[in-house]
N, C-alpha and C. Protein backbone atom coordinates (compact mmCIF):
# COMPACT_ATOMS: atom_id res chain seq x y z
N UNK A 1 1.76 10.15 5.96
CA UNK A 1 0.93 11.25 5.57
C UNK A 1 1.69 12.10 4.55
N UNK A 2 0.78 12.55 4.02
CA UNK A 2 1.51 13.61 2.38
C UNK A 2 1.67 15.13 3.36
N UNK A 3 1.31 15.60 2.49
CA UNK A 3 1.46 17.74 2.86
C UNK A 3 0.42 17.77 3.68
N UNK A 4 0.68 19.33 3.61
CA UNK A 4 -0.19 19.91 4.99
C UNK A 4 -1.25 19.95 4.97
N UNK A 5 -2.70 19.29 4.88
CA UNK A 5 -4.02 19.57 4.73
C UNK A 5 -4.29 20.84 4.37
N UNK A 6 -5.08 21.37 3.90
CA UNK A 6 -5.84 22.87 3.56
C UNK A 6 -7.18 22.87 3.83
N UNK A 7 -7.72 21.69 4.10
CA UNK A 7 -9.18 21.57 3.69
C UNK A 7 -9.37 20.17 4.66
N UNK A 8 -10.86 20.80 4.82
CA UNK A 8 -11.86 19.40 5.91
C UNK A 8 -10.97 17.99 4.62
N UNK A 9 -11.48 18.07 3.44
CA UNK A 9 -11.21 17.00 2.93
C UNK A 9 -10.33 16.43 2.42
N UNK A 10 -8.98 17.24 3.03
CA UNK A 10 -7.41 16.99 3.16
C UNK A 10 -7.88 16.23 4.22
N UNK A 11 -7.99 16.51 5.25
CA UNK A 11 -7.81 16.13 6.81
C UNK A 11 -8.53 14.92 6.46
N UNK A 12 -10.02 14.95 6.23
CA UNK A 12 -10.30 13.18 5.83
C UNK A 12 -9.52 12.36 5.47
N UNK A 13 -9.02 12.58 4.18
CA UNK A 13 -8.35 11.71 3.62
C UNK A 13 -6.80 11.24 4.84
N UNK A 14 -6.45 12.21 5.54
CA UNK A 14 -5.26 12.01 6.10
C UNK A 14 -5.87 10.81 7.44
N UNK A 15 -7.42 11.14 7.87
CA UNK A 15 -7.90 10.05 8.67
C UNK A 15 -7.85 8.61 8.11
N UNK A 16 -8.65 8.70 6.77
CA UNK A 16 -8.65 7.38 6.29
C UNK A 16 -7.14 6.89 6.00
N UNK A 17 -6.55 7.32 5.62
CA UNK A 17 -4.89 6.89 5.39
C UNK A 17 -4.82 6.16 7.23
N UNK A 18 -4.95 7.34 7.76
CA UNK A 18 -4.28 6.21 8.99
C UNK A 18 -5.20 5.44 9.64
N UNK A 19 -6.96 5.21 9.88
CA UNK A 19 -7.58 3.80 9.47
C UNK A 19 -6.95 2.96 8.54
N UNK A 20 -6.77 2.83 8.15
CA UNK A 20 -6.42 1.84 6.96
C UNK A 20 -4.70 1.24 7.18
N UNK A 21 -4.09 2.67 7.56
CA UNK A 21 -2.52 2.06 8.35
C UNK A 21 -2.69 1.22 9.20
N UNK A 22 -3.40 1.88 10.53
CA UNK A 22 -3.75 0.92 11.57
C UNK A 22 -4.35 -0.35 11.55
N UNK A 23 -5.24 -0.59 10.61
CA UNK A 23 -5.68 -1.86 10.22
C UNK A 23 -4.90 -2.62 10.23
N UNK A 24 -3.81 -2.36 8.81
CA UNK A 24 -2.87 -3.35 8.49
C UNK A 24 -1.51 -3.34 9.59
N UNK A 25 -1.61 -2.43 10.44
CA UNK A 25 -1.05 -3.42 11.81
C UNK A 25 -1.83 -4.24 12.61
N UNK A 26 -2.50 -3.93 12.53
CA UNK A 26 -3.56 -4.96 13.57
C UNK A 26 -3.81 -6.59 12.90
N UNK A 27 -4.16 -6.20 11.57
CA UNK A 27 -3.98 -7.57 10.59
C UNK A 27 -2.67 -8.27 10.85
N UNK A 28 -1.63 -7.73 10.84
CA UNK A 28 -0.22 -8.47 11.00
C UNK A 28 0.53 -8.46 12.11
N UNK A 29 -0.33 -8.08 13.67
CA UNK A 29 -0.01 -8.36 15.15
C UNK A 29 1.15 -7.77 15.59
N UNK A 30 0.99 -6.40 14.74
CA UNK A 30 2.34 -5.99 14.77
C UNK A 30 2.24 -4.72 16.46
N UNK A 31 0.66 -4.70 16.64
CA UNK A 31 0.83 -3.90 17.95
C UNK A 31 0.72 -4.44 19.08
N UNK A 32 1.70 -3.62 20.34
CA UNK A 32 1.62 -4.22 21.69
C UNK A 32 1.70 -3.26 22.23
N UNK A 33 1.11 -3.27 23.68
CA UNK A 33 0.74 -2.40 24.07
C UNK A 33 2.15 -2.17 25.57
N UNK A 34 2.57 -1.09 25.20
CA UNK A 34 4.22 -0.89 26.53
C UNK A 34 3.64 -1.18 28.01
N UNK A 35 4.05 -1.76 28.77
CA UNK A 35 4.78 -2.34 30.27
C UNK A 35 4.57 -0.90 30.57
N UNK A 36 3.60 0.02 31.34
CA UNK A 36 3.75 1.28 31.72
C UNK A 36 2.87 1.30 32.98
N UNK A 37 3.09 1.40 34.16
CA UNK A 37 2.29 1.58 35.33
C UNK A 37 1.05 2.71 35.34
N UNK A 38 1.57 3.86 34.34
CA UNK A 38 0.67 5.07 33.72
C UNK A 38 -0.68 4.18 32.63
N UNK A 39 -0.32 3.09 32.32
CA UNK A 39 -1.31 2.72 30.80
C UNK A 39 -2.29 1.89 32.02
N UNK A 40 -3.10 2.44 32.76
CA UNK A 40 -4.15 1.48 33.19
C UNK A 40 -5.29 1.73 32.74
N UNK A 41 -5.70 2.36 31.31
CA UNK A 41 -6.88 2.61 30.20
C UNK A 41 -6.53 1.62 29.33
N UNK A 42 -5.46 1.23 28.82
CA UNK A 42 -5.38 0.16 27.75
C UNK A 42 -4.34 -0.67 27.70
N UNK A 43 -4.30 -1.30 28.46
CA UNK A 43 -3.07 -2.71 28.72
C UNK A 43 -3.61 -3.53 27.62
N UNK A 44 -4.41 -3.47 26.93
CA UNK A 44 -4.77 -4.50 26.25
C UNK A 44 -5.33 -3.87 24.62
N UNK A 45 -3.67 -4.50 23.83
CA UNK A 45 -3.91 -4.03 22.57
C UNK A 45 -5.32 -4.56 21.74
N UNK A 46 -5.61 -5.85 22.07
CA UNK A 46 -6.88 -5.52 21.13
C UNK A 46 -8.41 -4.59 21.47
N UNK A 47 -8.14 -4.57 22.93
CA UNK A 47 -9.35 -3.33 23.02
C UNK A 47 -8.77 -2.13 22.66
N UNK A 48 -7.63 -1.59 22.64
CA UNK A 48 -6.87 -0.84 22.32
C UNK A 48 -7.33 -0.14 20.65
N UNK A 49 -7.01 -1.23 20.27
CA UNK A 49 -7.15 -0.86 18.17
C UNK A 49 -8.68 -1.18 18.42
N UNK A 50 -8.99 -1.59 18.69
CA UNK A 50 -10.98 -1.85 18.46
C UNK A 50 -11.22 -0.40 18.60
N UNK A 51 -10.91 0.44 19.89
CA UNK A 51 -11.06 1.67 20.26
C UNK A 51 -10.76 2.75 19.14
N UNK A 52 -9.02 2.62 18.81
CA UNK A 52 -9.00 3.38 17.91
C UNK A 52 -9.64 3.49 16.99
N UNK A 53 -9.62 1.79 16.45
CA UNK A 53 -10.43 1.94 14.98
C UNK A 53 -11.82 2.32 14.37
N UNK A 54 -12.26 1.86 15.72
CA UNK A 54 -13.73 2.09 15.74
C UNK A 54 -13.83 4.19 15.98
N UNK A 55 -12.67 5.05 16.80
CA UNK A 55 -12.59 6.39 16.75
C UNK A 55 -12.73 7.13 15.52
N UNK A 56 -11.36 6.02 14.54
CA UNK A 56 -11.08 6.79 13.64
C UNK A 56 -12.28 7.02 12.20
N UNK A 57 -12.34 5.77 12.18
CA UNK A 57 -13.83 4.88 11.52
C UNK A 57 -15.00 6.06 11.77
N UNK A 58 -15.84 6.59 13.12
CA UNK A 58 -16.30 7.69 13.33
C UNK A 58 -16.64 8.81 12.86
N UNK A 59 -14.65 9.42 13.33
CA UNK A 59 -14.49 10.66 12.34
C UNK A 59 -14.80 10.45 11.05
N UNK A 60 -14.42 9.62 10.55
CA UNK A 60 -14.18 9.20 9.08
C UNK A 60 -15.56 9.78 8.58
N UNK A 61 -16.75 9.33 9.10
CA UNK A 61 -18.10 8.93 8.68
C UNK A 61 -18.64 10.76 8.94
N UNK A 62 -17.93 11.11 10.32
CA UNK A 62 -18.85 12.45 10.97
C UNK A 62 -17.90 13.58 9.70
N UNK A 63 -17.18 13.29 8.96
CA UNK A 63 -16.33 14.30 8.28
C UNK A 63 -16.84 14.44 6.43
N UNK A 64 -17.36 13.15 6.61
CA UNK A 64 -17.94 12.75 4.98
C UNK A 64 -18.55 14.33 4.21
N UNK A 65 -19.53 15.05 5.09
CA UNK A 65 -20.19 16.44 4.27
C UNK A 65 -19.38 17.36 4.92
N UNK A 66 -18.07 17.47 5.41
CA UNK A 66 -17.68 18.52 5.77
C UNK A 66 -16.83 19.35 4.30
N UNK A 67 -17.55 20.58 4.55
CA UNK A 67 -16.75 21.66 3.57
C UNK A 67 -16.09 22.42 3.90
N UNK A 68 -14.98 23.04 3.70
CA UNK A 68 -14.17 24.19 3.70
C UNK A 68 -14.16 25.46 3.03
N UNK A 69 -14.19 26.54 3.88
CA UNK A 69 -15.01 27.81 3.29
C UNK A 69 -13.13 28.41 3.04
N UNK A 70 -13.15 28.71 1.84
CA UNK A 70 -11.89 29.87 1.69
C UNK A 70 -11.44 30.60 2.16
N UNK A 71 -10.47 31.13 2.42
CA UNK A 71 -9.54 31.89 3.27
C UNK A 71 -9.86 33.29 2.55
N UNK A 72 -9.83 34.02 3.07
CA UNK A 72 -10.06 35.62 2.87
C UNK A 72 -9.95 36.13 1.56
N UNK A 73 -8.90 35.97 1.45
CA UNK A 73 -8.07 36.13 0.39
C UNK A 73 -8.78 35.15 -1.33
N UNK A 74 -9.45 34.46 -0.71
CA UNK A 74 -10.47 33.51 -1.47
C UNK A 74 -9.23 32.45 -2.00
N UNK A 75 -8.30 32.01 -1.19
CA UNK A 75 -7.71 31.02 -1.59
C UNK A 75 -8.06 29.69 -0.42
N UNK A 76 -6.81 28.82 -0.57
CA UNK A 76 -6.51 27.26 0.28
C UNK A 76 -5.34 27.52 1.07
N UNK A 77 -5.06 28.69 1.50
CA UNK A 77 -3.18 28.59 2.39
C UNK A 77 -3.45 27.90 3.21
N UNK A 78 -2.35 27.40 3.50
CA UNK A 78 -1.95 26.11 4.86
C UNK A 78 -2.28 26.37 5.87
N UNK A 79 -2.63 25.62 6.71
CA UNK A 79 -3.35 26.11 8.19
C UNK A 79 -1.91 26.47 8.75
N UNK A 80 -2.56 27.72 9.80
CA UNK A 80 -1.41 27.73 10.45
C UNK A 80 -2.05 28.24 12.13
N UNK A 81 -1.02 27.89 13.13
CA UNK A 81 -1.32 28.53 14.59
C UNK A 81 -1.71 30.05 14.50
């Protein structure tokens, strides 16, 4: 990921970056899922990335018309807590 988002369509783009990361692990079998007595939701990496991808894929789509209204000040400062 680059800088700090400012905007809905920072944050998209930072989704699609990591769809598209995750893909190309999944393309090259590079994920497994850890030996954890706690992981009894996803022992199983390919339902695993189907899940994610299909999450991130989602957002991706539910974020497409999102706009960002200016900060007071009528600028983009960095989100902050």
């Amino acid at each position: 990921m680059s800088t700090q988002p400012v905007s809905a369509a920072d944050i998209r783009e930072n989704v699609k970056e990591s769809l598209q990361q995750l893909i190309r692990l999944q393309e090259q079998g590079r994920v497994v899922m850890t030996q954890d007595s706690y992981n009894t939701d996803w022992p199983d990496a390919t339902t695993a990335l189907d899940a994610a991808i299909g999450s991130l894929d989602h957002a991706l789509n539910a974020m497409t018309w999102m706009e960002t209204l200016p900060h007071l000040d009528g600028g983009y400062p960095p989100l902050s807590e």
